[in-house]
N, C-alpha and C. Protein backbone atom coordinates (compact mmCIF):
# COMPACT_ATOMS: atom_id res chain seq x y z
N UNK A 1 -18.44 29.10 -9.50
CA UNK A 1 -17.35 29.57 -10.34
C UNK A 1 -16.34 28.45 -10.56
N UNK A 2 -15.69 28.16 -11.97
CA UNK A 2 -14.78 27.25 -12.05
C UNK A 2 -13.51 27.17 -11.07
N UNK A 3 -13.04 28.63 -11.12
CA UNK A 3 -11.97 28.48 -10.20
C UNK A 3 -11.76 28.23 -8.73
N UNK A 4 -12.95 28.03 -8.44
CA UNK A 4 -13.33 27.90 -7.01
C UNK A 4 -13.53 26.43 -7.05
N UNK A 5 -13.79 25.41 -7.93
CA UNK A 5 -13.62 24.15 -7.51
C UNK A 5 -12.40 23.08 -7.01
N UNK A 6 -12.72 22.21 -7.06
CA UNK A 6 -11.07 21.04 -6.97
C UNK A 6 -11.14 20.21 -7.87
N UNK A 7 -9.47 20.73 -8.43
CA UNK A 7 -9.55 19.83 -9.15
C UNK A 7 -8.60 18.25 -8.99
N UNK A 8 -8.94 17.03 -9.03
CA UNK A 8 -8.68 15.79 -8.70
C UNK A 8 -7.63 15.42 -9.87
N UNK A 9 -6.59 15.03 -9.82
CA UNK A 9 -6.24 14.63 -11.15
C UNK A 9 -4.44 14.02 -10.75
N UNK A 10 -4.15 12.90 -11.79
CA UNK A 10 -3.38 11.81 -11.79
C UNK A 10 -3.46 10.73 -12.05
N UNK A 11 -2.69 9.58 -11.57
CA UNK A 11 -3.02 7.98 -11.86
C UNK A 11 -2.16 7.12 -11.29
N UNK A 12 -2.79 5.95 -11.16
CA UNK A 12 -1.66 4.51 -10.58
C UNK A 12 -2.18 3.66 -11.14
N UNK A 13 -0.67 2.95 -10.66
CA UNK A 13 -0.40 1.81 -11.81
C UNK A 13 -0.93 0.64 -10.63
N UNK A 14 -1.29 -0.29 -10.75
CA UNK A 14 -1.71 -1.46 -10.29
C UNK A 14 -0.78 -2.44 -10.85
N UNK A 15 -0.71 -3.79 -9.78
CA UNK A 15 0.45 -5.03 -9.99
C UNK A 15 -0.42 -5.70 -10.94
N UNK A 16 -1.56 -5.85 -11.01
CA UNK A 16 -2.65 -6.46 -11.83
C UNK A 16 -3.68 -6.12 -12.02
N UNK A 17 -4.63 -6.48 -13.27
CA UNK A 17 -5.88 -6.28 -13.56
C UNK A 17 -6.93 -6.65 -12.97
N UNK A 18 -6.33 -7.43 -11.89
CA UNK A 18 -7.30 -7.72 -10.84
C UNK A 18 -7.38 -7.16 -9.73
N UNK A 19 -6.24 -6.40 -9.36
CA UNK A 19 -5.82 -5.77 -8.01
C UNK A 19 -6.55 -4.69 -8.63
N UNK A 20 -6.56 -3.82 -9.96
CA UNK A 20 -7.27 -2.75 -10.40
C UNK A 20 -8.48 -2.94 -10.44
N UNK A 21 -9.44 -3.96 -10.91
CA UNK A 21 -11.02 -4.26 -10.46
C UNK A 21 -11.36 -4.48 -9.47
N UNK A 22 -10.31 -4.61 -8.65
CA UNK A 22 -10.71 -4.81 -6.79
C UNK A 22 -10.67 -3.26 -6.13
N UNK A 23 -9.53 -2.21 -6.60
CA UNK A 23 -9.82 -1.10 -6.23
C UNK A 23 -10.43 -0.54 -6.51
N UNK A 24 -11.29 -0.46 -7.62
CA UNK A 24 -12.73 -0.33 -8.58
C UNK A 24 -13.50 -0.19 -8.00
N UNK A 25 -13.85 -1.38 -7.32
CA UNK A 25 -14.85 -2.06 -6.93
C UNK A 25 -14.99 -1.70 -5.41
N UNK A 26 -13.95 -1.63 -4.24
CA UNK A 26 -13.49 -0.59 -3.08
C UNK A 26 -14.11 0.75 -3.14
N UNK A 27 -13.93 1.48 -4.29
CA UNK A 27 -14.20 2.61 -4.36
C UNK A 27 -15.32 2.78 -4.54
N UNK A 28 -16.18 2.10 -5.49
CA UNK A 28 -17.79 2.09 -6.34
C UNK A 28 -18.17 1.85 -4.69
N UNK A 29 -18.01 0.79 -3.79
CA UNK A 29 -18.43 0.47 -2.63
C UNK A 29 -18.48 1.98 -1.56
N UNK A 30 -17.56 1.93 -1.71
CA UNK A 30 -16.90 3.37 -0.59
C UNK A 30 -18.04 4.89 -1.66
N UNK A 31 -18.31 5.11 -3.13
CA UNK A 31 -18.43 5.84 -3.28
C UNK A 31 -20.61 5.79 -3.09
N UNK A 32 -20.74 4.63 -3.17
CA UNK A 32 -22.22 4.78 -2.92
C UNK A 32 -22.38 4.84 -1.44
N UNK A 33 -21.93 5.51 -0.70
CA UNK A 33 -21.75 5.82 0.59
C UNK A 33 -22.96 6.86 0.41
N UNK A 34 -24.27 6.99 1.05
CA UNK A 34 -24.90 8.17 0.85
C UNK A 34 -24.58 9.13 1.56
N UNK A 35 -23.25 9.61 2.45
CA UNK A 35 -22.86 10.75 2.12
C UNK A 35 -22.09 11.26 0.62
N UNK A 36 -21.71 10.21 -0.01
CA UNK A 36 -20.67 10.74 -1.26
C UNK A 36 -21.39 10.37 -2.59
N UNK A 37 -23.03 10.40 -2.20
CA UNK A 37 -23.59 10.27 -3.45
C UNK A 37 -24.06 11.01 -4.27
N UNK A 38 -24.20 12.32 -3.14
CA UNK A 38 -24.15 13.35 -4.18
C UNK A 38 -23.81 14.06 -4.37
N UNK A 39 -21.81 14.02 -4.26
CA UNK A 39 -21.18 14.28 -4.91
C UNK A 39 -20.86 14.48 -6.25
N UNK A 40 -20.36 15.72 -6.67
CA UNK A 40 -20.12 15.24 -8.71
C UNK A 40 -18.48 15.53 -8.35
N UNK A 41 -18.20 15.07 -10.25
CA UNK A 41 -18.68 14.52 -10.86
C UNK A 41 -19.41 13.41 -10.62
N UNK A 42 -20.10 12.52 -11.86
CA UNK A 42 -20.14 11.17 -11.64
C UNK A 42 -18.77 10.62 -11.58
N UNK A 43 -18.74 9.98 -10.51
CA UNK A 43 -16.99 9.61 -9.99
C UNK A 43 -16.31 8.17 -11.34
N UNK A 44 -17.72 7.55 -11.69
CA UNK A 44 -16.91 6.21 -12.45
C UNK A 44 -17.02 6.61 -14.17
N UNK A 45 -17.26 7.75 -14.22
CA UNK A 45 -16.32 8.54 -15.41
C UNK A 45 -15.18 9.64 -15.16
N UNK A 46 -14.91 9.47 -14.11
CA UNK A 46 -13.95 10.47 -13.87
C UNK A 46 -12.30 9.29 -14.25
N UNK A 47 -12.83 8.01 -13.27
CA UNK A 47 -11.87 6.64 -13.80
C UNK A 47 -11.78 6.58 -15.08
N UNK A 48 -10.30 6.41 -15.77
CA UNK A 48 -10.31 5.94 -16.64
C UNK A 48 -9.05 4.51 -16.83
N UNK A 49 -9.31 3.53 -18.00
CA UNK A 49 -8.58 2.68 -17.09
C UNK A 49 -7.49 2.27 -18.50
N UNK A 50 -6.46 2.05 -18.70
CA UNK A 50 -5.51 1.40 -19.68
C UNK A 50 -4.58 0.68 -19.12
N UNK A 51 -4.85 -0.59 -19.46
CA UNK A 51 -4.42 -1.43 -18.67
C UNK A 51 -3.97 -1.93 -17.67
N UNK A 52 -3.11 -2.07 -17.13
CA UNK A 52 -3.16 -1.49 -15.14
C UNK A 52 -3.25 0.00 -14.74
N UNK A 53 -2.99 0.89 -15.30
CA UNK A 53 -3.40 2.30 -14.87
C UNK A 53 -4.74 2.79 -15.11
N UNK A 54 -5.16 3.38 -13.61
CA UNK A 54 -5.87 4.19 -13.68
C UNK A 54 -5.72 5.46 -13.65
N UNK A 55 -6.12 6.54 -14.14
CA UNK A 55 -5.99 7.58 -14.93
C UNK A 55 -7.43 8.55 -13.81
N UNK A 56 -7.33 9.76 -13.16
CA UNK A 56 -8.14 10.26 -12.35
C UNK A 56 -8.74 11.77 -13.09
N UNK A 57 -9.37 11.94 -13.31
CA UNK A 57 -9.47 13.69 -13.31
C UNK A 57 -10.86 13.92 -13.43
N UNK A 58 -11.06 15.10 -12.31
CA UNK A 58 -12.50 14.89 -11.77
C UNK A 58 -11.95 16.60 -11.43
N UNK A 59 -13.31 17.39 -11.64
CA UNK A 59 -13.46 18.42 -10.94
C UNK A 59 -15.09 18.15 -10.01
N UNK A 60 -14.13 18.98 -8.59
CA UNK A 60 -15.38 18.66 -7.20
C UNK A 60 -15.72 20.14 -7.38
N UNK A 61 -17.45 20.89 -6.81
CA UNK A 61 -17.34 22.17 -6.38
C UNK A 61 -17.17 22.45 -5.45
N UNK A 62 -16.70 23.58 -5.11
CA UNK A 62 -16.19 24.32 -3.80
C UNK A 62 -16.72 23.55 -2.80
N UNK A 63 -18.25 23.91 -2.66
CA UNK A 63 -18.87 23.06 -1.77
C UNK A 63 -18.68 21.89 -1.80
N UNK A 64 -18.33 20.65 -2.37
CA UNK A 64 -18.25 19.19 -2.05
C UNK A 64 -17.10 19.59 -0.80
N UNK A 65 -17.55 18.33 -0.02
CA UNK A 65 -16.76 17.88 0.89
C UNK A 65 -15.06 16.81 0.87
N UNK A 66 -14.34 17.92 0.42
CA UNK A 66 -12.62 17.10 -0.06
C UNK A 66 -12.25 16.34 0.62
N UNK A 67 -12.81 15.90 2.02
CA UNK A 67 -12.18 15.05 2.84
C UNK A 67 -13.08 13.88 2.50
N UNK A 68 -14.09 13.71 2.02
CA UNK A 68 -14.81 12.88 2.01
C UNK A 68 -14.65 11.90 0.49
N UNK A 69 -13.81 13.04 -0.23
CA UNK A 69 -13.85 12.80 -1.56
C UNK A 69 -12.25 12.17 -1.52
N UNK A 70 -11.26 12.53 -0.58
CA UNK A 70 -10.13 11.70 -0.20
C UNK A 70 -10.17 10.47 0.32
N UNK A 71 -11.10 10.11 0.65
CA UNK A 71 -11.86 8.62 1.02
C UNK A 71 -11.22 7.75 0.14
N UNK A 72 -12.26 8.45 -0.87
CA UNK A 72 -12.20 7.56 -2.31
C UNK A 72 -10.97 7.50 -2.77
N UNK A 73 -10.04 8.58 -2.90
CA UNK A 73 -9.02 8.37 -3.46
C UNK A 73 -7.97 7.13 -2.81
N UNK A 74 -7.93 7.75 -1.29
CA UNK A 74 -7.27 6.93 -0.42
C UNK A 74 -7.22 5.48 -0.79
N UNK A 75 -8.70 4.50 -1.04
CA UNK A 75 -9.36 3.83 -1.12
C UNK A 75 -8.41 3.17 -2.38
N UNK A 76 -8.17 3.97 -3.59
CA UNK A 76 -7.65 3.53 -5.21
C UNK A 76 -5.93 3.52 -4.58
N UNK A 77 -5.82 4.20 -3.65
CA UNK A 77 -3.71 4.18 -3.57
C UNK A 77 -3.77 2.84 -2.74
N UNK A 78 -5.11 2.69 -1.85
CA UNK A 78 -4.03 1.46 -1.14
C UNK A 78 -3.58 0.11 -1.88
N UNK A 79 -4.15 0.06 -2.77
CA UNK A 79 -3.06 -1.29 -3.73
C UNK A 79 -2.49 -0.56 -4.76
N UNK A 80 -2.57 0.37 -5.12
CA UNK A 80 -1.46 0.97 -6.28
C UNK A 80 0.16 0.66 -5.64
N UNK A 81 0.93 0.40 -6.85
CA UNK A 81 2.63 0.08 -7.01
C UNK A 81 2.97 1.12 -7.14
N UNK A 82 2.57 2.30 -7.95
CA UNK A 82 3.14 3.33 -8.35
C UNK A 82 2.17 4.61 -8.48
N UNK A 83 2.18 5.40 -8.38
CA UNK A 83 1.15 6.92 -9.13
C UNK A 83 1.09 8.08 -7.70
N UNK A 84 0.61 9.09 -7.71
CA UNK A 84 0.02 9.89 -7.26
C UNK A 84 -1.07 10.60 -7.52
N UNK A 85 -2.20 10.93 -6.46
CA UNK A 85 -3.17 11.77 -7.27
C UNK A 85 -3.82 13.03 -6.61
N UNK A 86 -3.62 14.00 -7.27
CA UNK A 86 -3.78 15.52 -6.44
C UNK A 86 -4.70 16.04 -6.51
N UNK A 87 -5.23 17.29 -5.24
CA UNK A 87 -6.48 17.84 -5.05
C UNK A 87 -6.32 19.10 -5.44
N UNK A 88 -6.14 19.92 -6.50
CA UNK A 88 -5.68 21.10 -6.94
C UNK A 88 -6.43 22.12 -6.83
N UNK A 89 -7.02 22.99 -6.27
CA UNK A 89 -7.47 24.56 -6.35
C UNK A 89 -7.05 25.57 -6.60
N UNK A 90 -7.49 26.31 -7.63
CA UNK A 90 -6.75 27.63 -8.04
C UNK A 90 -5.48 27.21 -8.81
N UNK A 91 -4.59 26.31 -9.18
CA UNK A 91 -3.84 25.65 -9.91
C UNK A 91 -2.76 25.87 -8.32
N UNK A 92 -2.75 25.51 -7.07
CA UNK A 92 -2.28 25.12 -6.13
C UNK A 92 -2.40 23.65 -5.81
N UNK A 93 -1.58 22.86 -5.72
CA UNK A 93 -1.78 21.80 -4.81
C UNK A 93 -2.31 21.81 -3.47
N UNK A 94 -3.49 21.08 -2.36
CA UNK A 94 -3.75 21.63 -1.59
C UNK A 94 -3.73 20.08 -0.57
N UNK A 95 -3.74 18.78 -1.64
CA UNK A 95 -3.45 17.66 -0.52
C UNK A 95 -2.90 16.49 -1.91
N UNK A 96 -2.25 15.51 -1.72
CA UNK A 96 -2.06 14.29 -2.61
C UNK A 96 -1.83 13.45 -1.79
N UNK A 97 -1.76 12.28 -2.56
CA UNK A 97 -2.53 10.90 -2.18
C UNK A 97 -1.17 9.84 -2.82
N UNK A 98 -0.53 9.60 -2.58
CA UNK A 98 0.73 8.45 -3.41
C UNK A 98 0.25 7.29 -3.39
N UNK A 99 0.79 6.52 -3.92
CA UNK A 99 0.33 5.07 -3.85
C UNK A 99 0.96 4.11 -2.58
N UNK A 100 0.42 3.02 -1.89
CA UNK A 100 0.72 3.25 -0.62
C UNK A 100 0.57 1.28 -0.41
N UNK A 101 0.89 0.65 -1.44
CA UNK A 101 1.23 -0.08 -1.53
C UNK A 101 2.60 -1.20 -1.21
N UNK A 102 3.48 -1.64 -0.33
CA UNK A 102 4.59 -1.41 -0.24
C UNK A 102 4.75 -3.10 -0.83
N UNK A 103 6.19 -3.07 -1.88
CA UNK A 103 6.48 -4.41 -2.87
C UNK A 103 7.12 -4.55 -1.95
């Protein structure tokens, strides 16, 4: 059922376009983890990217594992400057993720 999934959604800003292909690239690493491979969505369309921001929104089902799928997120805040990104069920907030970068 839709309402029974999570939904992932937000964005951060990165200091650079390189600090953003490095958390990319963290995550693609962290997400071919074969526990989180078969996970859905496909996670590197869930990324979307305009120019230092990345942009998140992904629905998980019930069954995926959210802690595992906070990995990944974790993974994209630790060089973000700015953003947050939330695990929403039922249109509740149920965990978020800030950017955790300190200037």
């Amino acid at each position: 059922m839709q309402h029974d999934a999570f939904e992932l959604r937000g964005s951060y800003r990165y200091p650079s376009l390189v600090e953003l292909d490095r958390a990319l690239i963290a995550a693609r690493a962290r997400i071919e983890d074969d526990e989180l491979a078969d996970l859905e969505p496909d996670w590197m369309q869930a990324f979307v990217r305009r120019g230092t921001t990345l942009r998140v929104q992904a629905l998980l089902p019930a069954a995926a594992d959210r802690f595992l799928a906070a990995e990944v997120i974790q993974t994209l805040a630790r060089s973000a400057v700015e953003g947050v990104i939330e695990i929403n069920r039922d249109g509740r907030c149920v965990d978020w993720f800030p950017s955790q970068q300190l200037e």
